[in-house]
N, C-alpha and C. Protein backbone atom coordinates (compact mmCIF):
# COMPACT_ATOMS: atom_id res chain seq x y z
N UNK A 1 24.48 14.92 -3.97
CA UNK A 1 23.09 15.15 -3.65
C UNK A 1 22.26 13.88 -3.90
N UNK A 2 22.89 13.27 -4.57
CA UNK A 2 21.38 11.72 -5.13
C UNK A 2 22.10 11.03 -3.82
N UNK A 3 22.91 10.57 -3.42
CA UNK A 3 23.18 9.40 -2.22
C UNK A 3 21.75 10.21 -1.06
N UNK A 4 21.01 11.07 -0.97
CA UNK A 4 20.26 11.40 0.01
C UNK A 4 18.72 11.11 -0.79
N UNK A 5 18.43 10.46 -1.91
CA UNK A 5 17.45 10.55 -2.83
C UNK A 5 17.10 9.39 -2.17
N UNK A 6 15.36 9.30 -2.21
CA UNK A 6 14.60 8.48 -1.60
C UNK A 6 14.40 7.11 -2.67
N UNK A 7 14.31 5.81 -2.13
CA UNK A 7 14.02 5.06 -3.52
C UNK A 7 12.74 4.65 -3.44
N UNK A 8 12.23 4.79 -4.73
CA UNK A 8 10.69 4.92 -5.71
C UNK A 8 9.92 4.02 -4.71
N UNK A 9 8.70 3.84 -4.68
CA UNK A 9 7.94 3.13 -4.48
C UNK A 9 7.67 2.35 -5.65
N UNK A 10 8.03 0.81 -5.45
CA UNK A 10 7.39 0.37 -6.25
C UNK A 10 6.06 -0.07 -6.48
N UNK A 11 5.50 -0.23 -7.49
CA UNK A 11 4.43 -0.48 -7.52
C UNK A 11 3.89 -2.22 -7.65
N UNK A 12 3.06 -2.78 -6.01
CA UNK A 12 2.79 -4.07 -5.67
C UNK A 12 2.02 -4.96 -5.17
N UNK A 13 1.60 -5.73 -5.78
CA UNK A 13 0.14 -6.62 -5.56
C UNK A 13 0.49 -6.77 -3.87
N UNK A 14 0.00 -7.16 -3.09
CA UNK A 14 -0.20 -7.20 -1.72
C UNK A 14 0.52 -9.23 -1.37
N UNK A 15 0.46 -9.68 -2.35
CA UNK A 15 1.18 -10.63 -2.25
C UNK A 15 2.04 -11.17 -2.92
N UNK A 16 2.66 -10.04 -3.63
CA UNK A 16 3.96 -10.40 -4.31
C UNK A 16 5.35 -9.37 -3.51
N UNK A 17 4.95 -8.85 -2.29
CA UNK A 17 6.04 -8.15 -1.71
C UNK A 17 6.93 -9.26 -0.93
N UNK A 18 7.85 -8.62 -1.53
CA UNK A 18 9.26 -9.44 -0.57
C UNK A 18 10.16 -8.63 0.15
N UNK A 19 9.97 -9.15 1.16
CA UNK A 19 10.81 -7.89 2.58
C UNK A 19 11.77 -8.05 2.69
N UNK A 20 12.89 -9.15 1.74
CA UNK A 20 14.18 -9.36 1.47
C UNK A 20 14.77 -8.19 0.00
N UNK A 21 13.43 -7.42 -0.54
CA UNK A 21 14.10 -6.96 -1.82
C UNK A 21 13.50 -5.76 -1.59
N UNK A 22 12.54 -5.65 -1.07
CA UNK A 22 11.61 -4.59 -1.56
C UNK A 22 11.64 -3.05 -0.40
N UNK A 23 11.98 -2.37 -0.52
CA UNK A 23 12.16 -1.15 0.64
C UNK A 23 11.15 -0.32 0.72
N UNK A 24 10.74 0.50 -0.59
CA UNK A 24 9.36 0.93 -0.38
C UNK A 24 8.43 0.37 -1.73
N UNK A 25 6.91 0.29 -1.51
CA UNK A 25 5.85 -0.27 -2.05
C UNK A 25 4.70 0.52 -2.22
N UNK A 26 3.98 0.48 -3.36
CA UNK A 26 2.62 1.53 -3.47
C UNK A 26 1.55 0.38 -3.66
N UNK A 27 1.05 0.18 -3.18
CA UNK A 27 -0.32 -0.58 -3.19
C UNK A 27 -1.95 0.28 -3.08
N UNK A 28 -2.47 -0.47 -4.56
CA UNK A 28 -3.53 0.11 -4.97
C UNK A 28 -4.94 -0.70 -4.64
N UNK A 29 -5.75 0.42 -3.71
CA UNK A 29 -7.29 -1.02 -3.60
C UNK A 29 -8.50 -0.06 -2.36
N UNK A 30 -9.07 -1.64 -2.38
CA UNK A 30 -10.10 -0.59 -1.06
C UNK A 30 -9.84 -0.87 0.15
N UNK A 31 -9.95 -0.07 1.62
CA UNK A 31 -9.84 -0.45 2.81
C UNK A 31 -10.88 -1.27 2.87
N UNK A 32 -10.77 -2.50 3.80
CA UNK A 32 -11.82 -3.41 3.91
C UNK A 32 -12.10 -3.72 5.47
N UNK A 33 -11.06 -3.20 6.09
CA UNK A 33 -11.21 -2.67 7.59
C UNK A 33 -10.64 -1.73 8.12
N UNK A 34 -10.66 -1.65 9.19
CA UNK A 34 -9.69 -0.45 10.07
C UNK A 34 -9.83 -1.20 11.72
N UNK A 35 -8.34 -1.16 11.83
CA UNK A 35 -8.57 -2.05 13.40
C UNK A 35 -7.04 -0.94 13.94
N UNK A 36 -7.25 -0.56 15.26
CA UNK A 36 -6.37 0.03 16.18
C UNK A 36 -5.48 0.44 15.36
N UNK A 37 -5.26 1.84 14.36
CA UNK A 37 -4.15 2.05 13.92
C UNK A 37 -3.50 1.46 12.94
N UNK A 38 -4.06 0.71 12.43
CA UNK A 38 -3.71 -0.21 10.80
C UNK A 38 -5.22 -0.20 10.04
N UNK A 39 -4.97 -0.42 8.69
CA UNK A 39 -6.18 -0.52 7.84
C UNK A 39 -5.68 -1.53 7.29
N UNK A 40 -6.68 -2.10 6.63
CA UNK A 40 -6.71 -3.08 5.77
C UNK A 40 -7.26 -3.18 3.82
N UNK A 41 -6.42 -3.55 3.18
CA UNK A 41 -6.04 -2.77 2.05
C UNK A 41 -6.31 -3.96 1.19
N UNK A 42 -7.33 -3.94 0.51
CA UNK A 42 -7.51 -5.08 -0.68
C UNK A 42 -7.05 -4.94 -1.74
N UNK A 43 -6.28 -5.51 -2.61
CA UNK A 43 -5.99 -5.11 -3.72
C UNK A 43 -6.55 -5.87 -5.18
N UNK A 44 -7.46 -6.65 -4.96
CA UNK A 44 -8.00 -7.60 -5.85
C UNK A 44 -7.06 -9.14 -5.68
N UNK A 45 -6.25 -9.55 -5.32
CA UNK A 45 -5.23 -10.39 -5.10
C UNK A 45 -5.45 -10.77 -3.75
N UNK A 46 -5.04 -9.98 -2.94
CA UNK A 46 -4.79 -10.55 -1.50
C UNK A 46 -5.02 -9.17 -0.42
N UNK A 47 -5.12 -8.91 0.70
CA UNK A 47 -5.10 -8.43 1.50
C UNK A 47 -4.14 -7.81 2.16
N UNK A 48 -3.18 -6.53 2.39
CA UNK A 48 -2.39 -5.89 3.16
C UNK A 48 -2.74 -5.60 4.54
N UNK A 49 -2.16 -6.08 5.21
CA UNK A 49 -2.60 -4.52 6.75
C UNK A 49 -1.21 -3.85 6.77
N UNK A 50 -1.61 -2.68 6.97
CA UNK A 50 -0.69 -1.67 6.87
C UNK A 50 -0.85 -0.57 8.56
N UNK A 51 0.01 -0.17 9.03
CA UNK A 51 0.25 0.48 10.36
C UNK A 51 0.11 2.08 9.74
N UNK A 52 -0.85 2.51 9.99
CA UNK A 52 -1.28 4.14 9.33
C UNK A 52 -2.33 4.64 10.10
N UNK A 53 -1.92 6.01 10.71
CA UNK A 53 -2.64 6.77 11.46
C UNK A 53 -4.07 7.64 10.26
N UNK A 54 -3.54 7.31 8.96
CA UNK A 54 -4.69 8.14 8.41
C UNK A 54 -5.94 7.97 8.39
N UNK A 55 -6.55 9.16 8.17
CA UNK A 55 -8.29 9.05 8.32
C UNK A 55 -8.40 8.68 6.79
N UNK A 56 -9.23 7.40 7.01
CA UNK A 56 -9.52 6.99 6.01
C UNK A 56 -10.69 5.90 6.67
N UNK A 57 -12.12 5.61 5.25
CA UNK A 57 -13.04 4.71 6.11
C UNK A 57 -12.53 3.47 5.26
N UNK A 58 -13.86 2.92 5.82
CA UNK A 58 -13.87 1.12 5.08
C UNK A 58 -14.92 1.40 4.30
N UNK A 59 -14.38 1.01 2.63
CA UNK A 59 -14.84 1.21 1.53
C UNK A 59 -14.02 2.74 0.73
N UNK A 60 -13.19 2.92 1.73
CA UNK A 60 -12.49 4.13 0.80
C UNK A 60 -11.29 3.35 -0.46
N UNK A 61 -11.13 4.17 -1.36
CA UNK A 61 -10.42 3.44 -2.57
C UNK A 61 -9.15 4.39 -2.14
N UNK A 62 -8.26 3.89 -2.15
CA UNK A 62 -6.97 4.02 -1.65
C UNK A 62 -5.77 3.70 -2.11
N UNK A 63 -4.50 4.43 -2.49
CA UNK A 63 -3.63 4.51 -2.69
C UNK A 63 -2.59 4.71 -1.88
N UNK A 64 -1.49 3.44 -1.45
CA UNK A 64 -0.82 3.37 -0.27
C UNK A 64 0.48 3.37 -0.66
N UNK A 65 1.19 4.33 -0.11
CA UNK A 65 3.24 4.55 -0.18
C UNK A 65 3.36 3.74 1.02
N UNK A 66 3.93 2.41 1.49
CA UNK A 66 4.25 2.32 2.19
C UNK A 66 5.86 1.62 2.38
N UNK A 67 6.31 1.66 3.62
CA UNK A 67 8.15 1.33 3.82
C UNK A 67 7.56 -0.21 4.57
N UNK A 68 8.75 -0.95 3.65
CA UNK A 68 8.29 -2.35 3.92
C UNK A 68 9.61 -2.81 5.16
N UNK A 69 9.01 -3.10 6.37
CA UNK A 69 10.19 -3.08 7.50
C UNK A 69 10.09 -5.22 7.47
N UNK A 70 11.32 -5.31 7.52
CA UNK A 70 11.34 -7.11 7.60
C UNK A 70 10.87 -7.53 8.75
N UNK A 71 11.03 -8.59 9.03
CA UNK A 71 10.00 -9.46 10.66
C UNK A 71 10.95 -10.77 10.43
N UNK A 72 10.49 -11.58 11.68
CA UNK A 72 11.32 -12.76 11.43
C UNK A 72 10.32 -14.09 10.74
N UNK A 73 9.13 -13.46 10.83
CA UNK A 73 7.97 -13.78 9.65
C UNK A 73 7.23 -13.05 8.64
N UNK A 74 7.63 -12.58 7.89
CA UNK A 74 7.07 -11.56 7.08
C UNK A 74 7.33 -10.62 7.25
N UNK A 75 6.75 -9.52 7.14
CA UNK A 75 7.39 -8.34 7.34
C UNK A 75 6.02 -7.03 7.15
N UNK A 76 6.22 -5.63 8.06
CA UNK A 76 5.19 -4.80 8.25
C UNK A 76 5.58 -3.86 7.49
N UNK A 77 4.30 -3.17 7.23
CA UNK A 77 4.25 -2.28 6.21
C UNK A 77 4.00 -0.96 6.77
N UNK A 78 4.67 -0.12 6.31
CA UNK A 78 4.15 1.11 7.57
C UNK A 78 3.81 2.09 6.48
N UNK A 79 2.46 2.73 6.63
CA UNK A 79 2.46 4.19 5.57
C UNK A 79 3.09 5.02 5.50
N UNK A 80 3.33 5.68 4.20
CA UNK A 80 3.66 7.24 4.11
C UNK A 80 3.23 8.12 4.11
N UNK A 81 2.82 7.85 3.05
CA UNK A 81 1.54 8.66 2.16
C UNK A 81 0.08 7.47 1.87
N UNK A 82 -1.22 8.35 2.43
CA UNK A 82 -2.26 7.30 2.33
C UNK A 82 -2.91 8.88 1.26
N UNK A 83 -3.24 7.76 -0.19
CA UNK A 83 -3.97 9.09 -0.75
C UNK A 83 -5.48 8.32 -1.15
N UNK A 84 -6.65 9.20 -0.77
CA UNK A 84 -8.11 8.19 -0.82
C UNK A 84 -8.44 9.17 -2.47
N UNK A 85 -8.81 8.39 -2.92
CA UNK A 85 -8.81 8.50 -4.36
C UNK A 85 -10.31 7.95 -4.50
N UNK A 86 -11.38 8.03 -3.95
CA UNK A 86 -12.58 7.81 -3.97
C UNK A 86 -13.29 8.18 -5.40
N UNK A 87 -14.05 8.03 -6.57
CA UNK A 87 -14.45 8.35 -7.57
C UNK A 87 -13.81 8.20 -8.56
N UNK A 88 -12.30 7.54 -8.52
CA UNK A 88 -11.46 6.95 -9.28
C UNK A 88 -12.50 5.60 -9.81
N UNK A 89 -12.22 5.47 -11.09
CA UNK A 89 -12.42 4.42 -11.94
C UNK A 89 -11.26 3.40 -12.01
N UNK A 90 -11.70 2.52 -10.89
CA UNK A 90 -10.08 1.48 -10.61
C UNK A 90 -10.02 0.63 -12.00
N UNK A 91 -11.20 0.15 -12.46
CA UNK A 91 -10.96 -1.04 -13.71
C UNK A 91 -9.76 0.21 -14.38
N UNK A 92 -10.08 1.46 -14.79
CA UNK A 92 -9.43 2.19 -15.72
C UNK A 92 -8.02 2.10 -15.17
N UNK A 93 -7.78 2.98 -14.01
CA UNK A 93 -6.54 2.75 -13.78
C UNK A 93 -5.72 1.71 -13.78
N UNK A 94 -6.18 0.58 -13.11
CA UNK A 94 -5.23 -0.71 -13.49
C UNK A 94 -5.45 -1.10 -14.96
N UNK A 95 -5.89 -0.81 -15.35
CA UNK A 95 -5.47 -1.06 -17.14
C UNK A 95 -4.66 0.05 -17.43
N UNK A 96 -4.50 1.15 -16.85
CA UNK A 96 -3.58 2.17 -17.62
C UNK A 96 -2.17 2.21 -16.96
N UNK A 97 -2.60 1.79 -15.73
CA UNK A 97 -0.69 1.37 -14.83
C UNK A 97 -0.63 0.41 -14.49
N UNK A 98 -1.56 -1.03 -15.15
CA UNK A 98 -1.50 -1.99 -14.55
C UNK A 98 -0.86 -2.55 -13.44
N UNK A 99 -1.96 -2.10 -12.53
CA UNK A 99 -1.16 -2.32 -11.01
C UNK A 99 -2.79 -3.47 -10.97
């Protein structure tokens, strides 16, 4: 039964993902755009765009599962799970899961 078990999301600054190691990724922050079907995901560090059909605005605080697919330059991030966590106290949380 575990060979069918999904592996964790790790938890990752937006510019420390590596699409040679990394399979899935949770990135924590605010949307800072939304363009055709991707949002754009600040994390205090650097900037994600991520390929996600969810309703979500710009300025929503956001919590992203996403599957990191390789490229022959970098590599795309596709959502899983988009959870908007709006009224979250981010200073708190990244001090308590330091993400």
């Amino acid at each position: 039964m575990d060979q069918y078990k999904r592996l964790a999301a790790a938890p990752r600054k937006a510019m420390e993902i590596n699409p040679e190691k990394d399979v899935r990724v949770r990135i924590f922050g605010k949307v800072i755009d939304k363009v055709d079907g991707t949002i754009i995901v600040d994390d205090g560090s650097s900037a994600a765009t991520i390929v996600s059909d969810t309703e979500c605005n710009v300025g929503d605080v956001v919590r992203v599962f996403a599957r990191v697919l390789p490229l022959e330059d970098g590599c795309e991030l596709r959502a899983e799970i988009v959870q908007v966590l709006n009224g979250l106290d981010m200073e708190l949380y990244k001090k308590v899961y330091g993400e």
